[in-house]
PDB file of N, CA and C in Angstrom:
ATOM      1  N   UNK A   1       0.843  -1.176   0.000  1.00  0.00           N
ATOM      2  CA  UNK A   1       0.000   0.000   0.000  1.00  0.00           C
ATOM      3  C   UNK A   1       0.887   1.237   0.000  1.00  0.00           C
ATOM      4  N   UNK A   2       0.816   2.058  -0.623  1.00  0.00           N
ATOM      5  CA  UNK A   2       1.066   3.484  -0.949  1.00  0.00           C
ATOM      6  C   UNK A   2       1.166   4.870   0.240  1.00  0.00           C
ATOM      7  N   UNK A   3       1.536   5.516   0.454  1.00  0.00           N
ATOM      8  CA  UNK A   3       1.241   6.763   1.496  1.00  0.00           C
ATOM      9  C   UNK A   3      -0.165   7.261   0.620  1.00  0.00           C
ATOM     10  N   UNK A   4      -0.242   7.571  -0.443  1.00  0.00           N
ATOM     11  CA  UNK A   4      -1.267   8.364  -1.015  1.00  0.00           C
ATOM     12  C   UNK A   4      -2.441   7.652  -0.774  1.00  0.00           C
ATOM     13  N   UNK A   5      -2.461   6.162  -1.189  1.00  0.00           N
ATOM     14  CA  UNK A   5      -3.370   5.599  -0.278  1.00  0.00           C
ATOM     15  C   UNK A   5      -4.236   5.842   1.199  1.00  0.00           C
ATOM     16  N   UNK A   6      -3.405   5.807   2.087  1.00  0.00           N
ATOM     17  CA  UNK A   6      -3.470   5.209   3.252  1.00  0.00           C
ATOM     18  C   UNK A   6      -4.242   6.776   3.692  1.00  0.00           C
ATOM     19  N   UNK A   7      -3.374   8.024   3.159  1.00  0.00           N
ATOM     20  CA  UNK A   7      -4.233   9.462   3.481  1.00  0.00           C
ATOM     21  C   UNK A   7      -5.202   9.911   3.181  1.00  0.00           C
ATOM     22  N   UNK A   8      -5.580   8.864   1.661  1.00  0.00           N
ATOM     23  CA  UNK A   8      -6.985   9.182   1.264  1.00  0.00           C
ATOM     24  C   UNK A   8      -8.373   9.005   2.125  1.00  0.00           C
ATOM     25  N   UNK A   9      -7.822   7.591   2.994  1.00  0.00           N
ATOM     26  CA  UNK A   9      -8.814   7.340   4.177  1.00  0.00           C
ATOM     27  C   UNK A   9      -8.537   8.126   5.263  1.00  0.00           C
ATOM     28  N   UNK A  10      -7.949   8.874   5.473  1.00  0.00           N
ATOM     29  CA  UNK A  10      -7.771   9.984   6.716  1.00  0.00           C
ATOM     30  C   UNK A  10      -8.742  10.801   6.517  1.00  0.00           C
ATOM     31  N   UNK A  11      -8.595  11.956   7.682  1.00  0.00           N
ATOM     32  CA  UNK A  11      -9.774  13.350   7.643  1.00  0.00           C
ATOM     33  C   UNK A  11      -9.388  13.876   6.380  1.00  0.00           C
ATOM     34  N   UNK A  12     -10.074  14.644   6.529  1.00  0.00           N
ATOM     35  CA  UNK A  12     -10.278  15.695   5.229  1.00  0.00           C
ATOM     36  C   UNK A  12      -9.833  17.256   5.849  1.00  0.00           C
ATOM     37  N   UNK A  13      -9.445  17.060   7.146  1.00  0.00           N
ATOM     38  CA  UNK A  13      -9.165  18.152   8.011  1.00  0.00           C
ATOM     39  C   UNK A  13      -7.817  18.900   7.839  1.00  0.00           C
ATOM     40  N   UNK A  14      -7.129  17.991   7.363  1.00  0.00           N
ATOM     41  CA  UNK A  14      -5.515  18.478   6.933  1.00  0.00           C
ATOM     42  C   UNK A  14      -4.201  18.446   7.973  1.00  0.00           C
ATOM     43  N   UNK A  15      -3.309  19.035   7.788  1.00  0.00           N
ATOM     44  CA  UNK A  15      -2.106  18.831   8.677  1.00  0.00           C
ATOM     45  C   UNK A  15      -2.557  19.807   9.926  1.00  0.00           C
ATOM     46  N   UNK A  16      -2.535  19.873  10.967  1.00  0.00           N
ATOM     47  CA  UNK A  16      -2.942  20.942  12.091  1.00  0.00           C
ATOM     48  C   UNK A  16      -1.326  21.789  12.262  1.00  0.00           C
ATOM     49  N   UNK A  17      -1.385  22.624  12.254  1.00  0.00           N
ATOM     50  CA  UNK A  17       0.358  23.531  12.497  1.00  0.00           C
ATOM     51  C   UNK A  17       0.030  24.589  13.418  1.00  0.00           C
ATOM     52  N   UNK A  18       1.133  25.084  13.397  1.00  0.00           N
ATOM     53  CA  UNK A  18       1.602  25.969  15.107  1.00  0.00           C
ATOM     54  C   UNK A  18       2.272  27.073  14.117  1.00  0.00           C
ATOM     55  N   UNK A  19       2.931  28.358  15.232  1.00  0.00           N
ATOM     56  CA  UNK A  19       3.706  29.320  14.174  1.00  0.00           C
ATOM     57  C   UNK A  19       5.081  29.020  15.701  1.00  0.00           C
ATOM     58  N   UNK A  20       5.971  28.671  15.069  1.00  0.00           N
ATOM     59  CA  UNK A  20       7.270  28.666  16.102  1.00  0.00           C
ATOM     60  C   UNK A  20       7.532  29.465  17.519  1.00  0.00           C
ATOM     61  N   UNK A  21       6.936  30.920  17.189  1.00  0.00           N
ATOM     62  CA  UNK A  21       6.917  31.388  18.399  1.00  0.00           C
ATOM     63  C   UNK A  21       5.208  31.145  19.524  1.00  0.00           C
ATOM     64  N   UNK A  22       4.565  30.338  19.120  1.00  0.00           N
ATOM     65  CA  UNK A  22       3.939  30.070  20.212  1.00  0.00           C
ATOM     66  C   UNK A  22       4.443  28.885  21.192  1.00  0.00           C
ATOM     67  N   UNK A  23       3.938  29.382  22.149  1.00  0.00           N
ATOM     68  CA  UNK A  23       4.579  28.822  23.490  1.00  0.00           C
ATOM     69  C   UNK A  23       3.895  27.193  23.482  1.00  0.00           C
ATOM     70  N   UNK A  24       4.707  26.518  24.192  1.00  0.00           N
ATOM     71  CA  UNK A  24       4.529  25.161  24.142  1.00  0.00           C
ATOM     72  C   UNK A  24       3.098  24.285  24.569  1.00  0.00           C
ATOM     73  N   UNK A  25       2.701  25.477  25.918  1.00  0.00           N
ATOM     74  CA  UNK A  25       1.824  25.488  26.242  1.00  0.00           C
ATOM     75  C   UNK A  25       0.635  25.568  25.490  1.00  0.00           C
ATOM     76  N   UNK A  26       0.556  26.268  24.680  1.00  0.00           N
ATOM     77  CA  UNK A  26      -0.460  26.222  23.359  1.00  0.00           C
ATOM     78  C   UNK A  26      -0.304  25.091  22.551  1.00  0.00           C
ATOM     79  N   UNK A  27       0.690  24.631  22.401  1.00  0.00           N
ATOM     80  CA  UNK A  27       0.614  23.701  21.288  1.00  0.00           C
ATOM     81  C   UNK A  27       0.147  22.498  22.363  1.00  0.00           C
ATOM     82  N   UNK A  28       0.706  21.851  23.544  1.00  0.00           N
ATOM     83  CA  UNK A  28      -0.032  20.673  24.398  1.00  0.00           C
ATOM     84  C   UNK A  28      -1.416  21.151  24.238  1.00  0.00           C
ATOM     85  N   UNK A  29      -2.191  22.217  24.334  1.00  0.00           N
ATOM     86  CA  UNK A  29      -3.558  22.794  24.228  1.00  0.00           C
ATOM     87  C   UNK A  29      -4.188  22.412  22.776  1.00  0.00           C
ATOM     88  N   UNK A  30      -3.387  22.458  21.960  1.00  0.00           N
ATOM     89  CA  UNK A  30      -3.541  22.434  20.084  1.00  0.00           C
ATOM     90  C   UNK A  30      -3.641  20.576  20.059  1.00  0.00           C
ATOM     91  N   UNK A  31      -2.889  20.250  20.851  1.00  0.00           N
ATOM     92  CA  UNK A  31      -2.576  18.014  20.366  1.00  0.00           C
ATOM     93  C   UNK A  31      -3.681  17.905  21.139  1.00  0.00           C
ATOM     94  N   UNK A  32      -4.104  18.395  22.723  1.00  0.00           N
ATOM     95  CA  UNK A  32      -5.275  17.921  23.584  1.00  0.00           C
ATOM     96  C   UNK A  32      -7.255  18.008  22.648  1.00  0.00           C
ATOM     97  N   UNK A  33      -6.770  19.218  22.041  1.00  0.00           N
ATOM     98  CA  UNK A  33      -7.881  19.739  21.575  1.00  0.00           C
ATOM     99  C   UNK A  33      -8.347  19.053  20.332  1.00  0.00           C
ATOM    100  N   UNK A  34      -7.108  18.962  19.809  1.00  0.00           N
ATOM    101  CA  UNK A  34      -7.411  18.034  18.355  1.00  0.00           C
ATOM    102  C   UNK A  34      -7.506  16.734  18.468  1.00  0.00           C
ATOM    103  N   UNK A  35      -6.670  16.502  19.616  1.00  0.00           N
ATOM    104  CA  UNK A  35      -6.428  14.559  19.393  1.00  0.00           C
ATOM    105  C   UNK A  35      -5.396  14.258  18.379  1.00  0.00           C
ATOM    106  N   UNK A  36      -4.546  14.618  18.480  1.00  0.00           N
ATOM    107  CA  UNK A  36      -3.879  14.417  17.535  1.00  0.00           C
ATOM    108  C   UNK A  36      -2.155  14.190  18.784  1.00  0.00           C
ATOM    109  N   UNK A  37      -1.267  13.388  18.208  1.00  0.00           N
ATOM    110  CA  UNK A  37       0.111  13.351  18.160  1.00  0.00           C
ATOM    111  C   UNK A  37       1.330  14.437  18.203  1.00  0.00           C
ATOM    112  N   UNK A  38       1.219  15.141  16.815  1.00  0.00           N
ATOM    113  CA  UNK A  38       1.903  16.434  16.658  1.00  0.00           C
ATOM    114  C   UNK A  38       1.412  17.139  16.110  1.00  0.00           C
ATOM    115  N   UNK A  39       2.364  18.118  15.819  1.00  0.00           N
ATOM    116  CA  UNK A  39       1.845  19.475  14.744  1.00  0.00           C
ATOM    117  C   UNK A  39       3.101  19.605  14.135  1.00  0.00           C
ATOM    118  N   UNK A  40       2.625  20.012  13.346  1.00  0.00           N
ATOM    119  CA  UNK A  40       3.797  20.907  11.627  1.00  0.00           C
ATOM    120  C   UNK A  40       4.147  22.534  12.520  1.00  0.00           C
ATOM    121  N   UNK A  41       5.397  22.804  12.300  1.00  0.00           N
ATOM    122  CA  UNK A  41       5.562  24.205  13.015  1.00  0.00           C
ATOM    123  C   UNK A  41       6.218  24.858  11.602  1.00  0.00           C
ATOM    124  N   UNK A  42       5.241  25.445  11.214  1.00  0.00           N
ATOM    125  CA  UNK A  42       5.422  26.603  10.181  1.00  0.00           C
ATOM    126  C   UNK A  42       5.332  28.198  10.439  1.00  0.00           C
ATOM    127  N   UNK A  43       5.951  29.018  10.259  1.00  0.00           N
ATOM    128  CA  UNK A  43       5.487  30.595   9.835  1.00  0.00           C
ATOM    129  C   UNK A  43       4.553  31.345   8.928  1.00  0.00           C
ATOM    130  N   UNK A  44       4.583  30.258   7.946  1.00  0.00           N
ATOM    131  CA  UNK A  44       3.646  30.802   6.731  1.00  0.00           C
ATOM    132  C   UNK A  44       2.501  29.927   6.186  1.00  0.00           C
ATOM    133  N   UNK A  45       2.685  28.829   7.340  1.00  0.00           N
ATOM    134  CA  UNK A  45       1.246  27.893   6.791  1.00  0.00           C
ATOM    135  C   UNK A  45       1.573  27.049   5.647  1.00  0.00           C
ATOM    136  N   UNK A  46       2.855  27.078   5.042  1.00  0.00           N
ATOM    137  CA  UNK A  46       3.255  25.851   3.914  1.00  0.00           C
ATOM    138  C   UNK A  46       4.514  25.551   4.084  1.00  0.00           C
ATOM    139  N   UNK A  47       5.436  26.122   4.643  1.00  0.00           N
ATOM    140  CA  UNK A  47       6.937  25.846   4.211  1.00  0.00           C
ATOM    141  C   UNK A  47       7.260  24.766   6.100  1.00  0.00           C
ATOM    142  N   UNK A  48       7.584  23.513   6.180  1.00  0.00           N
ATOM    143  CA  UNK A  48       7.463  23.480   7.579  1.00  0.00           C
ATOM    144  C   UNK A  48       8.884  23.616   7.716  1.00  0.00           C
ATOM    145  N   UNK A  49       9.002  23.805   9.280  1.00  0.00           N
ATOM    146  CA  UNK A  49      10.289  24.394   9.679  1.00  0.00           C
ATOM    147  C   UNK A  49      10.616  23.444  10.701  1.00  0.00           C
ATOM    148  N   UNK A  50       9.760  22.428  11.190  1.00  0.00           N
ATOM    149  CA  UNK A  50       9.927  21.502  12.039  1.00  0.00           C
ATOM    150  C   UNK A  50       8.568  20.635  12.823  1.00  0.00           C
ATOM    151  N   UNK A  51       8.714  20.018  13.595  1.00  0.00           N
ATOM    152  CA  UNK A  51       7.571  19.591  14.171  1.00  0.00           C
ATOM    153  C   UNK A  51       8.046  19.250  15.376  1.00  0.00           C
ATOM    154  N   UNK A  52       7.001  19.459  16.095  1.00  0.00           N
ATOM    155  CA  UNK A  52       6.635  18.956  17.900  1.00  0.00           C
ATOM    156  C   UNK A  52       5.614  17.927  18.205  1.00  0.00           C
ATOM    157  N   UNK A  53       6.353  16.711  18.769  1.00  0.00           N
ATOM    158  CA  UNK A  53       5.259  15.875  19.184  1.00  0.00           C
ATOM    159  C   UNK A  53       4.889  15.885  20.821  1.00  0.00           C
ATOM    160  N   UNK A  54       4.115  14.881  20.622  1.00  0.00           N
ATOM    161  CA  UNK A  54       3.374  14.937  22.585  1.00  0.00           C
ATOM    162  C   UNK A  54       4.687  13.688  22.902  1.00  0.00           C
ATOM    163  N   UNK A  55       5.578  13.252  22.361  1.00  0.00           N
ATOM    164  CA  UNK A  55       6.795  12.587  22.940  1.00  0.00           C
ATOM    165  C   UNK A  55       7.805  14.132  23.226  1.00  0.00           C
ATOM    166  N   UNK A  56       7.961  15.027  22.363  1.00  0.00           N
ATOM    167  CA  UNK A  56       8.815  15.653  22.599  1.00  0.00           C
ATOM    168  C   UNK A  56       8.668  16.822  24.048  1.00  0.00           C
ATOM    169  N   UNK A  57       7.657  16.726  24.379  1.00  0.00           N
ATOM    170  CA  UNK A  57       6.706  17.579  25.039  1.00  0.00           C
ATOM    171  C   UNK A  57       6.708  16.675  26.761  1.00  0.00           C
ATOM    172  N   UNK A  58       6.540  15.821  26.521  1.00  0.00           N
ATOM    173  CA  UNK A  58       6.757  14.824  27.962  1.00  0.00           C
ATOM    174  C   UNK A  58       7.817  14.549  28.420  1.00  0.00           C
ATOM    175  N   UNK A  59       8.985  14.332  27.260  1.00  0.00           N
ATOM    176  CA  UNK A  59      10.180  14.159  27.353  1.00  0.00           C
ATOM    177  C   UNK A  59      11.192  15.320  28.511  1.00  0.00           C
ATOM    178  N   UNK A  60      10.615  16.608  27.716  1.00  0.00           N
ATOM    179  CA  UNK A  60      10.991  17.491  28.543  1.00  0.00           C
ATOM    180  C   UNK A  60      10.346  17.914  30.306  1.00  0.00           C
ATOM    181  N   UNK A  61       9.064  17.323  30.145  1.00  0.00           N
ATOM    182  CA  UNK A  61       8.249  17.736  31.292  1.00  0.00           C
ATOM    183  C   UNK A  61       9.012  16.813  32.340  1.00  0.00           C
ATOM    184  N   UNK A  62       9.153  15.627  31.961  1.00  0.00           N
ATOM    185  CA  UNK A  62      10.195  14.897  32.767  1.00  0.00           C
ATOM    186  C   UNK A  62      11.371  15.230  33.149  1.00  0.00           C
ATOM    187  N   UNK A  63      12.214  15.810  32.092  1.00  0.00           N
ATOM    188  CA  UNK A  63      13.494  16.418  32.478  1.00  0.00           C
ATOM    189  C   UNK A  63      13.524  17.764  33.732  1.00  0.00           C
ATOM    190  N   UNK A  64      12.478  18.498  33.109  1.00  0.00           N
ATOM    191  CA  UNK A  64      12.543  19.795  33.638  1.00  0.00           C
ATOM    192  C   UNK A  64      11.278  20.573  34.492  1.00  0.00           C
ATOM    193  N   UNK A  65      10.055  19.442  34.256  1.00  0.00           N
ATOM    194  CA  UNK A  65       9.048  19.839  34.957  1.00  0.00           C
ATOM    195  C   UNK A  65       7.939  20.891  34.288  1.00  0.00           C
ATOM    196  N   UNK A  66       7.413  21.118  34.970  1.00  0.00           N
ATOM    197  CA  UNK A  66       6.307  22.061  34.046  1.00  0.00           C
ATOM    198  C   UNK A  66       6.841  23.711  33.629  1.00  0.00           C
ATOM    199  N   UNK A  67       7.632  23.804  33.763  1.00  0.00           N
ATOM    200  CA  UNK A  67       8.275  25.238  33.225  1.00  0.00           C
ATOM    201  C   UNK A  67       8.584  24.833  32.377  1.00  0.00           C
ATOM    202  N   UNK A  68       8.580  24.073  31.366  1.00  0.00           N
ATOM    203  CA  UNK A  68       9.034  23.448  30.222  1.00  0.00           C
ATOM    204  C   UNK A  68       8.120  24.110  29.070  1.00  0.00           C
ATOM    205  N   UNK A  69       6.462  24.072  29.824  1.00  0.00           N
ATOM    206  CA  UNK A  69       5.446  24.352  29.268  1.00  0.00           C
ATOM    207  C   UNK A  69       5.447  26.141  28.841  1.00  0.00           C
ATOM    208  N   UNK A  70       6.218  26.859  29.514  1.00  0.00           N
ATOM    209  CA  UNK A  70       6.583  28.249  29.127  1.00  0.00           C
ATOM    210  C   UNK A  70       7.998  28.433  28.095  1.00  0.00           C
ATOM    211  N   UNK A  71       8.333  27.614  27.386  1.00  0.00           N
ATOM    212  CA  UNK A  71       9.491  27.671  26.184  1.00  0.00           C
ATOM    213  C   UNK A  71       8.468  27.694  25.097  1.00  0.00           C
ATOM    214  N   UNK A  72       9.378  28.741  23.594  1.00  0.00           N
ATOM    215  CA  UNK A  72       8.803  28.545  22.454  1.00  0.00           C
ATOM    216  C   UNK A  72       8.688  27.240  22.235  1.00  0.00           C
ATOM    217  N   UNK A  73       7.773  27.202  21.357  1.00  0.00           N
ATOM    218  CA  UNK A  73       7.906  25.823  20.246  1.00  0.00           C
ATOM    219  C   UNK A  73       9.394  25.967  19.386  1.00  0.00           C
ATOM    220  N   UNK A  74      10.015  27.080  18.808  1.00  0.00           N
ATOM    221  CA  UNK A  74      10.641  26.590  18.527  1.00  0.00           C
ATOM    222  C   UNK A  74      12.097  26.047  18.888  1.00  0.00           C
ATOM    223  N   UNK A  75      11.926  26.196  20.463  1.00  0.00           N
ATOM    224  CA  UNK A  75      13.281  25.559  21.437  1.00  0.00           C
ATOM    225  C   UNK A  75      12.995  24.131  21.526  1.00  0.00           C
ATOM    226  N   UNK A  76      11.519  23.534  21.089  1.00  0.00           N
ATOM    227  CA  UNK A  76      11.361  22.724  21.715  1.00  0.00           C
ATOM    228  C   UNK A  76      11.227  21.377  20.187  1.00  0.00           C
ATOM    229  N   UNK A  77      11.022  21.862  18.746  1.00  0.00           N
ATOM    230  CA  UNK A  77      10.709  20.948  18.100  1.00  0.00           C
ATOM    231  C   UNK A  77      11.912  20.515  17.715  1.00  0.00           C
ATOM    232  N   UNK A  78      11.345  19.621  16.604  1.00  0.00           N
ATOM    233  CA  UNK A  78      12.710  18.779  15.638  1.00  0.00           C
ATOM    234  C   UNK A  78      12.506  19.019  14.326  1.00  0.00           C
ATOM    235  N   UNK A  79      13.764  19.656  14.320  1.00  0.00           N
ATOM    236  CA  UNK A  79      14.503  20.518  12.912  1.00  0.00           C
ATOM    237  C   UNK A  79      14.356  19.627  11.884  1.00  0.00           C
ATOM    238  N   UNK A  80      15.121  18.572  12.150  1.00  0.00           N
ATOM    239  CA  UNK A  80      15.614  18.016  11.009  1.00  0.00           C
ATOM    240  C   UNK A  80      14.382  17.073  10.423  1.00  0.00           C
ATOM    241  N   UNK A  81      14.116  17.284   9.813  1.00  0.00           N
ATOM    242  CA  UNK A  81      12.338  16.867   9.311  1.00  0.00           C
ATOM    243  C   UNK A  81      12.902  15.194   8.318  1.00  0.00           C
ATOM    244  N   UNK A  82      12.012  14.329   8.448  1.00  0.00           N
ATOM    245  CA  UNK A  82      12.159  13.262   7.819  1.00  0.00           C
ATOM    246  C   UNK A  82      11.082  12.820   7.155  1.00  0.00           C
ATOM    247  N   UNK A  83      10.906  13.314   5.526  1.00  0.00           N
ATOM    248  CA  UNK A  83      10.107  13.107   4.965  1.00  0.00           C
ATOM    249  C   UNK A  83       9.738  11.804   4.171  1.00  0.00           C
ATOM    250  N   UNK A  84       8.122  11.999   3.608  1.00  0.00           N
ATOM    251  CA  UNK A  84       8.251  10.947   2.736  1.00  0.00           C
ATOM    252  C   UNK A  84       7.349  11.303   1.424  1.00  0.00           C
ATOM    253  N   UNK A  85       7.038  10.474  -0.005  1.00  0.00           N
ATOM    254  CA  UNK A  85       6.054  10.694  -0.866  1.00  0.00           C
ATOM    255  C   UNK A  85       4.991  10.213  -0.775  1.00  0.00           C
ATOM    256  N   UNK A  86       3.832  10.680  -1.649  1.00  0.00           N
ATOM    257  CA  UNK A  86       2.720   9.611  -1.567  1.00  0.00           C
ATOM    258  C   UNK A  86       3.143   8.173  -2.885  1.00  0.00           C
ATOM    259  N   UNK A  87       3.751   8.675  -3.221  1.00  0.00           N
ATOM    260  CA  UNK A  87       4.494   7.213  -3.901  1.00  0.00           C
ATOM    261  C   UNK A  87       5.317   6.288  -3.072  1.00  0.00           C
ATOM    262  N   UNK A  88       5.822   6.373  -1.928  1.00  0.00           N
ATOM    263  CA  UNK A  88       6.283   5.278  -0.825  1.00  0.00           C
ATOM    264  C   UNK A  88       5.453   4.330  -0.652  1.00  0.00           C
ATOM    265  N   UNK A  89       5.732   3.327  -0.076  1.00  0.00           N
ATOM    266  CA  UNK A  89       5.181   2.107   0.427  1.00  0.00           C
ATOM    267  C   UNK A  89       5.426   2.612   1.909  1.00  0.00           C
ATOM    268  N   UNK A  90       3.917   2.040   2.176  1.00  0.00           N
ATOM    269  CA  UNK A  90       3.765   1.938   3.781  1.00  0.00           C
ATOM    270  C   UNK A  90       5.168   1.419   4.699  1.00  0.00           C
ATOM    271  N   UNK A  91       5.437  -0.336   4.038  1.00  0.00           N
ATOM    272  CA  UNK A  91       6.229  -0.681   4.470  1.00  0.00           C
ATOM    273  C   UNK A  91       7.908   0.219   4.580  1.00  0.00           C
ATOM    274  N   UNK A  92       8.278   0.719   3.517  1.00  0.00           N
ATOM    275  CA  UNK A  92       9.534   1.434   3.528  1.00  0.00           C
ATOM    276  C   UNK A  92       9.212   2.837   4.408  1.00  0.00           C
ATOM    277  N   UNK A  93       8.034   2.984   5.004  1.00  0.00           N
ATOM    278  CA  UNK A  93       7.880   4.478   6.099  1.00  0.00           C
ATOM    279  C   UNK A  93       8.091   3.903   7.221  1.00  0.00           C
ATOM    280  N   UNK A  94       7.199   2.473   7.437  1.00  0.00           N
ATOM    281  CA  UNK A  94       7.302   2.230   8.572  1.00  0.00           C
ATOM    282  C   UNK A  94       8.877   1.904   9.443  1.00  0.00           C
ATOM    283  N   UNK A  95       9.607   1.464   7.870  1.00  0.00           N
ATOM    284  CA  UNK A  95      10.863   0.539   8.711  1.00  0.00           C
ATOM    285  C   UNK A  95      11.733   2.007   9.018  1.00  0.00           C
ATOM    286  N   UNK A  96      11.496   3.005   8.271  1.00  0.00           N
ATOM    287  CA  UNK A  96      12.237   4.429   8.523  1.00  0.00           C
ATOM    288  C   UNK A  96      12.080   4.840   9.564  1.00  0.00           C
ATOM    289  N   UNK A  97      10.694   4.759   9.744  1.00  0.00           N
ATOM    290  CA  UNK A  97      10.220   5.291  11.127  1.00  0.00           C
ATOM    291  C   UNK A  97      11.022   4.376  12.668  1.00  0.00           C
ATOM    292  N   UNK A  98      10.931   3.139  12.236  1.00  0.00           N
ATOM    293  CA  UNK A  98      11.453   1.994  12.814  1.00  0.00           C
ATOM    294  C   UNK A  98      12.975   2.435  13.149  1.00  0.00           C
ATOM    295  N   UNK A  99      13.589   2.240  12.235  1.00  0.00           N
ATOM    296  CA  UNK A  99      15.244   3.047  12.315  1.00  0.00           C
ATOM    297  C   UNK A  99      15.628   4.004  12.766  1.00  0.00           C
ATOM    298  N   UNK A 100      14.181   5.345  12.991  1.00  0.00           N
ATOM    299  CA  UNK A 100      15.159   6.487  13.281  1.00  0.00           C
ATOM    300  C   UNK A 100      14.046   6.565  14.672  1.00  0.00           C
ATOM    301  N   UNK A 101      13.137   5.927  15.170  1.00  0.00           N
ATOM    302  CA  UNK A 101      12.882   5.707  16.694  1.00  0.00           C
ATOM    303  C   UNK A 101      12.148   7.094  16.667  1.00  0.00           C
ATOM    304  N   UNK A 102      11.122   7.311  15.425  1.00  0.00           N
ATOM    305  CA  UNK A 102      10.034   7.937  15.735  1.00  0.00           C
ATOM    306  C   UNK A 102       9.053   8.011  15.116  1.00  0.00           C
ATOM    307  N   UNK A 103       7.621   8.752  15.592  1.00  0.00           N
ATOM    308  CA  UNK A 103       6.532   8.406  15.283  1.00  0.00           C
ATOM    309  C   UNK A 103       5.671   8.813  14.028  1.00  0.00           C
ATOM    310  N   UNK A 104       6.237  10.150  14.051  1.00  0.00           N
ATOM    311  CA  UNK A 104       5.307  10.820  12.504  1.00  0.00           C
ATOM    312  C   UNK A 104       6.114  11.475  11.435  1.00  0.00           C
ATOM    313  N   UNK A 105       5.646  11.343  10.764  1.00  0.00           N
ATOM    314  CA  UNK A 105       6.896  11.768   9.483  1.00  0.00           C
ATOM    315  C   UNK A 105       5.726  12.677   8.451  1.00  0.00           C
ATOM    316  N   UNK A 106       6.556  13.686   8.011  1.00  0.00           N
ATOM    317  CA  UNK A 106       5.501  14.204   7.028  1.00  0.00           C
ATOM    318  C   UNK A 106       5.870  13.676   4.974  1.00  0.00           C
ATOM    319  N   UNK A 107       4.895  14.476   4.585  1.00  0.00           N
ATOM    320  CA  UNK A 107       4.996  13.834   3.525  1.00  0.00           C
ATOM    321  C   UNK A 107       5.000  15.077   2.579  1.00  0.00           C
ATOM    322  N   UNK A 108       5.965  14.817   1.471  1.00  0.00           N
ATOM    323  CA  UNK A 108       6.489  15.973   0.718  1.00  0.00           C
ATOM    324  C   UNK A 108       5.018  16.330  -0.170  1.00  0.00           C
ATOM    325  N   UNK A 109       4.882  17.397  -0.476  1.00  0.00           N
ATOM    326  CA  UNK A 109       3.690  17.627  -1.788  1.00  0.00           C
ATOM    327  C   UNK A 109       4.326  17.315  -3.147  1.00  0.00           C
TER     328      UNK A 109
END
């Protein structure tokens, strides 16, 4: 099965995103509210600049406690973005995902 596949059965709601300088606290407010995992952290609503998950977000609450929750998003996401196509196979996302020991990956247009 395909990525383009697999999104066609998803919402119709789209990627949910953040703008880097909101505080972290908003974005745990943005994953609670939506139900959702992460968010896309963009400036302009298309170009992403990184993403924050509810792993990256606990990770720290553990380290540092709830003042964690007053840092930008963008102290707090991951830069280095690991994409994929809707021409991939499920299987070759998953084992990526598998290899690099995380959960959501976005997908190039």
């Amino acid at each position: 099965m395909r990525v383009s596949q697999i999104l066609k059965a998803k919402s119709e709601a789209g990627v949910v995103t953040i703008p880097p300088q909101a505080s972290v606290a908003d974005a745990t407010n943005l994953l609670s509210q939506k139900r959702i995992g992460s968010v896309v952290v963009t400036t302009d609503g298309s170009n992403a600049e990184g993403i924050l998950s509810e792993r990256d977000i606990v990770r720290e609450l553990g380290r540092r406690g709830a003042a964690c929750l007053n840092d930008l998003v963008s102290d707090m996401m991951t830069r280095d973005l690991v994409t994929c196509t809707g021409t991939d196979t499920a299987d070759a996302v998953l084992s990526r995902m598998t290899e690099g020991r995380f959960r959501h990956m976005l997908r190039q247009s």
